[in-house]
N, C-alpha and C. Protein backbone atom coordinates (compact mmCIF):
# COMPACT_ATOMS: atom_id res chain seq x y z
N UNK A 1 8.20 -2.97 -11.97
CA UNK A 1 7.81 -3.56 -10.72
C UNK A 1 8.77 -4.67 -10.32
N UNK A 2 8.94 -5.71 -11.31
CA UNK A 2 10.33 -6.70 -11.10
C UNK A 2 11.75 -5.95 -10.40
N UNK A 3 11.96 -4.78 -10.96
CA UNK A 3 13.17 -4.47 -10.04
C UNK A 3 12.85 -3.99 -9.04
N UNK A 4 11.71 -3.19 -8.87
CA UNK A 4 11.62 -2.25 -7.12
C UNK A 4 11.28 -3.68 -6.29
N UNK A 5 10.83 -4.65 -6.74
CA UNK A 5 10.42 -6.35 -5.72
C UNK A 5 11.78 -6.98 -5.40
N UNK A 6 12.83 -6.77 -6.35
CA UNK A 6 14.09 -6.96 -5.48
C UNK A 6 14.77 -5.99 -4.68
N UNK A 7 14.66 -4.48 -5.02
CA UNK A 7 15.35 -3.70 -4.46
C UNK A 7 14.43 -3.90 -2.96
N UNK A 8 13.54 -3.77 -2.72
CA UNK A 8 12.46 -4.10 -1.52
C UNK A 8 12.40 -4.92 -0.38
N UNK A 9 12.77 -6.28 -1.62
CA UNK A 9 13.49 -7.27 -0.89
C UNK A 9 14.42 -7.18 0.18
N UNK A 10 15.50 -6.87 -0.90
CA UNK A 10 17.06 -6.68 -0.75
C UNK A 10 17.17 -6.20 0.36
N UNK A 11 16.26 -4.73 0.44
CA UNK A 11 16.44 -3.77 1.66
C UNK A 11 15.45 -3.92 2.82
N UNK A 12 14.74 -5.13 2.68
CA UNK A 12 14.39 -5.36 4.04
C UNK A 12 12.48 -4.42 3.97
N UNK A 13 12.25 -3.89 2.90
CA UNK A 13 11.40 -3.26 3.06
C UNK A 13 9.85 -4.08 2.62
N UNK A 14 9.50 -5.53 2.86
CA UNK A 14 8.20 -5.58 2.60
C UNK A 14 7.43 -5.52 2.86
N UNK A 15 6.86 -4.38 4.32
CA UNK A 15 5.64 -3.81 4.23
C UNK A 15 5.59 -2.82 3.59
N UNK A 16 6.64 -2.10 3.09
CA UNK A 16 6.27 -1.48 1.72
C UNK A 16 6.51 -1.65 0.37
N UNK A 17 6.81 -2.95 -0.04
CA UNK A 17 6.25 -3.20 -1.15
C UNK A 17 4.92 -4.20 -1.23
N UNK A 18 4.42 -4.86 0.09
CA UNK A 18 3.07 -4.80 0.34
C UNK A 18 2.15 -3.74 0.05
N UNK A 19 2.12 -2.66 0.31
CA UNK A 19 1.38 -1.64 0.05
C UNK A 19 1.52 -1.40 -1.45
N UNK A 20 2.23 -1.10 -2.44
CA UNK A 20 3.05 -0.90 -3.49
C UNK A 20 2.39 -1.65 -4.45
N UNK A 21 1.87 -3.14 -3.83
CA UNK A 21 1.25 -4.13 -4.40
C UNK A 21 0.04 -3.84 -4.58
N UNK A 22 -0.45 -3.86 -3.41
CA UNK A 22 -2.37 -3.49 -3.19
C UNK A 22 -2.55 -2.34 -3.59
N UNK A 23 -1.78 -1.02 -4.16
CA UNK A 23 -2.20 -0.27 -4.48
C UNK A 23 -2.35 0.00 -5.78
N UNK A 24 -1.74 -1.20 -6.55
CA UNK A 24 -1.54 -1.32 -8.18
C UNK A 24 -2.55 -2.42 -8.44
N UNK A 25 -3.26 -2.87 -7.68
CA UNK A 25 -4.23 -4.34 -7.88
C UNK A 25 -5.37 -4.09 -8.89
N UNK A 26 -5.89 -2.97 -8.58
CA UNK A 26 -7.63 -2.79 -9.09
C UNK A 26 -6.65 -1.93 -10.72
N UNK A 27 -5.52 -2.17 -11.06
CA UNK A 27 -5.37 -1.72 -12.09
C UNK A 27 -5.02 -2.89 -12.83
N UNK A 28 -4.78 -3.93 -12.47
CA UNK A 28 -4.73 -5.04 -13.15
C UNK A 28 -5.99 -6.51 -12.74
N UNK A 29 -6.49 -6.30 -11.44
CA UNK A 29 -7.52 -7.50 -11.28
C UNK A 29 -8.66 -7.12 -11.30
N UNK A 30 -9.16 -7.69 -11.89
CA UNK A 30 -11.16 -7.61 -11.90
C UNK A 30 -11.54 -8.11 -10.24
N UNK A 31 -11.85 -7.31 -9.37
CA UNK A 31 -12.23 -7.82 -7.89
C UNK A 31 -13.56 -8.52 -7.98
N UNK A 32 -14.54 -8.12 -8.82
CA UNK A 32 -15.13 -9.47 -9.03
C UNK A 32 -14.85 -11.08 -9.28
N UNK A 33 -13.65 -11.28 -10.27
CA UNK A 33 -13.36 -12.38 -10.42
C UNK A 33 -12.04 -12.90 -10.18
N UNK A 34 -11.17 -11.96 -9.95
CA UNK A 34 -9.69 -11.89 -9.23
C UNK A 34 -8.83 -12.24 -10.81
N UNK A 35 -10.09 -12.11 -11.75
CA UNK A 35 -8.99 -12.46 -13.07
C UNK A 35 -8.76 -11.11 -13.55
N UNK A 36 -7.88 -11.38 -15.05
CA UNK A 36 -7.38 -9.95 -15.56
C UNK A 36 -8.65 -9.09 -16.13
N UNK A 37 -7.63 -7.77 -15.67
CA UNK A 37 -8.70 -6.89 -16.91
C UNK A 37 -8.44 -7.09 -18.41
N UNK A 38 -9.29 -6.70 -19.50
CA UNK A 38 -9.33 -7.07 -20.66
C UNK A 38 -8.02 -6.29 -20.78
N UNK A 39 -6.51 -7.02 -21.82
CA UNK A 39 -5.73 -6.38 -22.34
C UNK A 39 -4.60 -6.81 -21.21
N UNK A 40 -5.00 -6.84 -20.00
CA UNK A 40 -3.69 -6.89 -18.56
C UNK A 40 -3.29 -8.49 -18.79
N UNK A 41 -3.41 -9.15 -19.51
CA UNK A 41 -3.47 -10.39 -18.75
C UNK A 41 -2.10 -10.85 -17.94
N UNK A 42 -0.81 -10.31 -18.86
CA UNK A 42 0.55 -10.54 -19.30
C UNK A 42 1.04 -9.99 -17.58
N UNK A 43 0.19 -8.46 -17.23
CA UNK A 43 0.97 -7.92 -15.39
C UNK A 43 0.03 -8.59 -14.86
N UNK A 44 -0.82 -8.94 -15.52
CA UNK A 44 -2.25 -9.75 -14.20
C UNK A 44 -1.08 -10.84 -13.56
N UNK A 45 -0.58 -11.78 -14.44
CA UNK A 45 -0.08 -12.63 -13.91
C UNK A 45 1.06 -12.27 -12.75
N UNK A 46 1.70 -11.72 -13.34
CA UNK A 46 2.95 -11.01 -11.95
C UNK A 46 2.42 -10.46 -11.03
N UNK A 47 1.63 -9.66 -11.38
CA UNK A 47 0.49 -9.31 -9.66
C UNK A 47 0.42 -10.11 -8.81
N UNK A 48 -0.39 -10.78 -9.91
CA UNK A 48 -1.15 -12.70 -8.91
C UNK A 48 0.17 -12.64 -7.95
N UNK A 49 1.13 -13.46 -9.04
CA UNK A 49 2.73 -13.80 -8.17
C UNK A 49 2.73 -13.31 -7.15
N UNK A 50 2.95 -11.62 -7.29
CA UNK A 50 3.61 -10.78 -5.92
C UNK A 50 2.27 -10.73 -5.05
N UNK A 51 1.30 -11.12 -4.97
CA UNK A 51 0.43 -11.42 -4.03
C UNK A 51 0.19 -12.62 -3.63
N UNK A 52 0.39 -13.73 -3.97
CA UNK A 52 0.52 -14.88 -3.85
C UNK A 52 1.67 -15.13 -3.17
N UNK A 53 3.29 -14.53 -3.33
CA UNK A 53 4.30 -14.85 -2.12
C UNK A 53 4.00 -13.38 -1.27
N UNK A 54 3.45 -12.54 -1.16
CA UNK A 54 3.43 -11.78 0.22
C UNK A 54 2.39 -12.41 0.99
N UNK A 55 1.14 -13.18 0.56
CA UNK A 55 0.54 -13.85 1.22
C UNK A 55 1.09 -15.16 1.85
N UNK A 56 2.00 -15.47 1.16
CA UNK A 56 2.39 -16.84 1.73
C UNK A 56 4.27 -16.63 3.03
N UNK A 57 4.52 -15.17 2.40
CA UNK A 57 4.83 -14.95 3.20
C UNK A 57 4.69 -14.29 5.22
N UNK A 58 3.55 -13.44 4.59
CA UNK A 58 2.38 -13.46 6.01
C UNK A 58 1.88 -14.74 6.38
N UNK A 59 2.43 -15.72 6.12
CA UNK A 59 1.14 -17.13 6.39
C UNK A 59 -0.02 -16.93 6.61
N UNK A 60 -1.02 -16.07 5.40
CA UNK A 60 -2.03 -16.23 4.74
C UNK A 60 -2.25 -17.07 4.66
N UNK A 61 -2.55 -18.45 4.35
CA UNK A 61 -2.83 -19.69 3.63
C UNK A 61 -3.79 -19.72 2.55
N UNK A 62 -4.85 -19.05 3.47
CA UNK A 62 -6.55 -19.38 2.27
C UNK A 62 -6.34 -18.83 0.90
N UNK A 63 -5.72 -17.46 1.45
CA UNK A 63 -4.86 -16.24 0.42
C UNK A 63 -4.19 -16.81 -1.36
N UNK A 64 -2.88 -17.63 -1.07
CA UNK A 64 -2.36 -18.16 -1.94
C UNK A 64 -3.07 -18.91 -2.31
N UNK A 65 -4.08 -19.67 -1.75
CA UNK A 65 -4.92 -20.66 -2.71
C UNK A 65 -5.90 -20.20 -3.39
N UNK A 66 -6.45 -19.32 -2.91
CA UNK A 66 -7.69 -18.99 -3.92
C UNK A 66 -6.86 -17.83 -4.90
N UNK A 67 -5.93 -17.41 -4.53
CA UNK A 67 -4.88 -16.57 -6.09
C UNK A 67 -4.70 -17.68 -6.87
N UNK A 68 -4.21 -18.56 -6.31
CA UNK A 68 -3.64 -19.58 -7.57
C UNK A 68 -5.02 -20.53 -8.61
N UNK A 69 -6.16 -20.48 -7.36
CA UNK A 69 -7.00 -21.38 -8.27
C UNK A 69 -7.46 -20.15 -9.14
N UNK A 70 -7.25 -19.43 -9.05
CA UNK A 70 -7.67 -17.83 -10.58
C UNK A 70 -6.80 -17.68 -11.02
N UNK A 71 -5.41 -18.13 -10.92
CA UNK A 71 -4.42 -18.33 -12.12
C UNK A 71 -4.97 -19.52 -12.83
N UNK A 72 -5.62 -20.95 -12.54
CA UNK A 72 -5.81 -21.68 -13.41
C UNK A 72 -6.81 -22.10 -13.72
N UNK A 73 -7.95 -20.93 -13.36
CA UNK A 73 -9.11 -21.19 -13.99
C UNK A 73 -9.45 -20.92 -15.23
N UNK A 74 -8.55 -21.00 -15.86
CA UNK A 74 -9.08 -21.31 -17.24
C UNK A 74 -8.77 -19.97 -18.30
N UNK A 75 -8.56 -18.81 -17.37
CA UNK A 75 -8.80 -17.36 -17.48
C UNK A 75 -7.35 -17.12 -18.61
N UNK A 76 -6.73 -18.22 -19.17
CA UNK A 76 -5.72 -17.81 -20.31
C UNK A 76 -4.60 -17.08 -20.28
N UNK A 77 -4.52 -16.81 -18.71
CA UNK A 77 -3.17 -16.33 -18.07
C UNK A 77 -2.49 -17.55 -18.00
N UNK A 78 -0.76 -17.59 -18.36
CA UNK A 78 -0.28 -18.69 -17.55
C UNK A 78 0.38 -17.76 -16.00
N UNK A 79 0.69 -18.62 -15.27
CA UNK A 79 0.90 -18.04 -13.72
C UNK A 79 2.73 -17.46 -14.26
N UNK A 80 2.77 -16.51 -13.02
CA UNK A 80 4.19 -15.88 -13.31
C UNK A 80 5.23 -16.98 -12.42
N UNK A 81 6.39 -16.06 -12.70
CA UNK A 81 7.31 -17.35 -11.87
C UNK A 81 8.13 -16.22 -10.95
């Protein structure tokens, strides 16, 4: 996923690696609690990430904040970079 998020980039394409994103989510986030599934924690965090800057790139606002306060709730992920 790290390389197709630059190739994506690169090429100008992020409404489709928006989609690309949300369609890999419910395989790594619990939508109940937006934390990891048991075992994910390690892509939970890079998820978070790549949803956290496509939201902040849409100027989402509410978006990136409530991702990030479930990166540090406690949930034993550290956040990606």
């Amino acid at each position: 996923m790290q390389g197709l998020r630059l190739l994506y980039d690169h090429t100008g394409r992020r409404a489709e690696w928006a989609r690309l994103v949300e369609e890999i989510v419910p395989d790594f986030i619990d939508p109940a609690t937006e934390g990891p599934l048991p075992g994910r924690e390690e892509a939970w965090s890079l998820v978070t990430d790549y949803r956290i800057r496509l939201a902040g790139e849409a100027r989402q606002w509410p978006r990136p904040s409530a991702c990030k306060r479930s990166v540090w709730s406690g949930s034993g992920a550290r956040p990606g970079r």
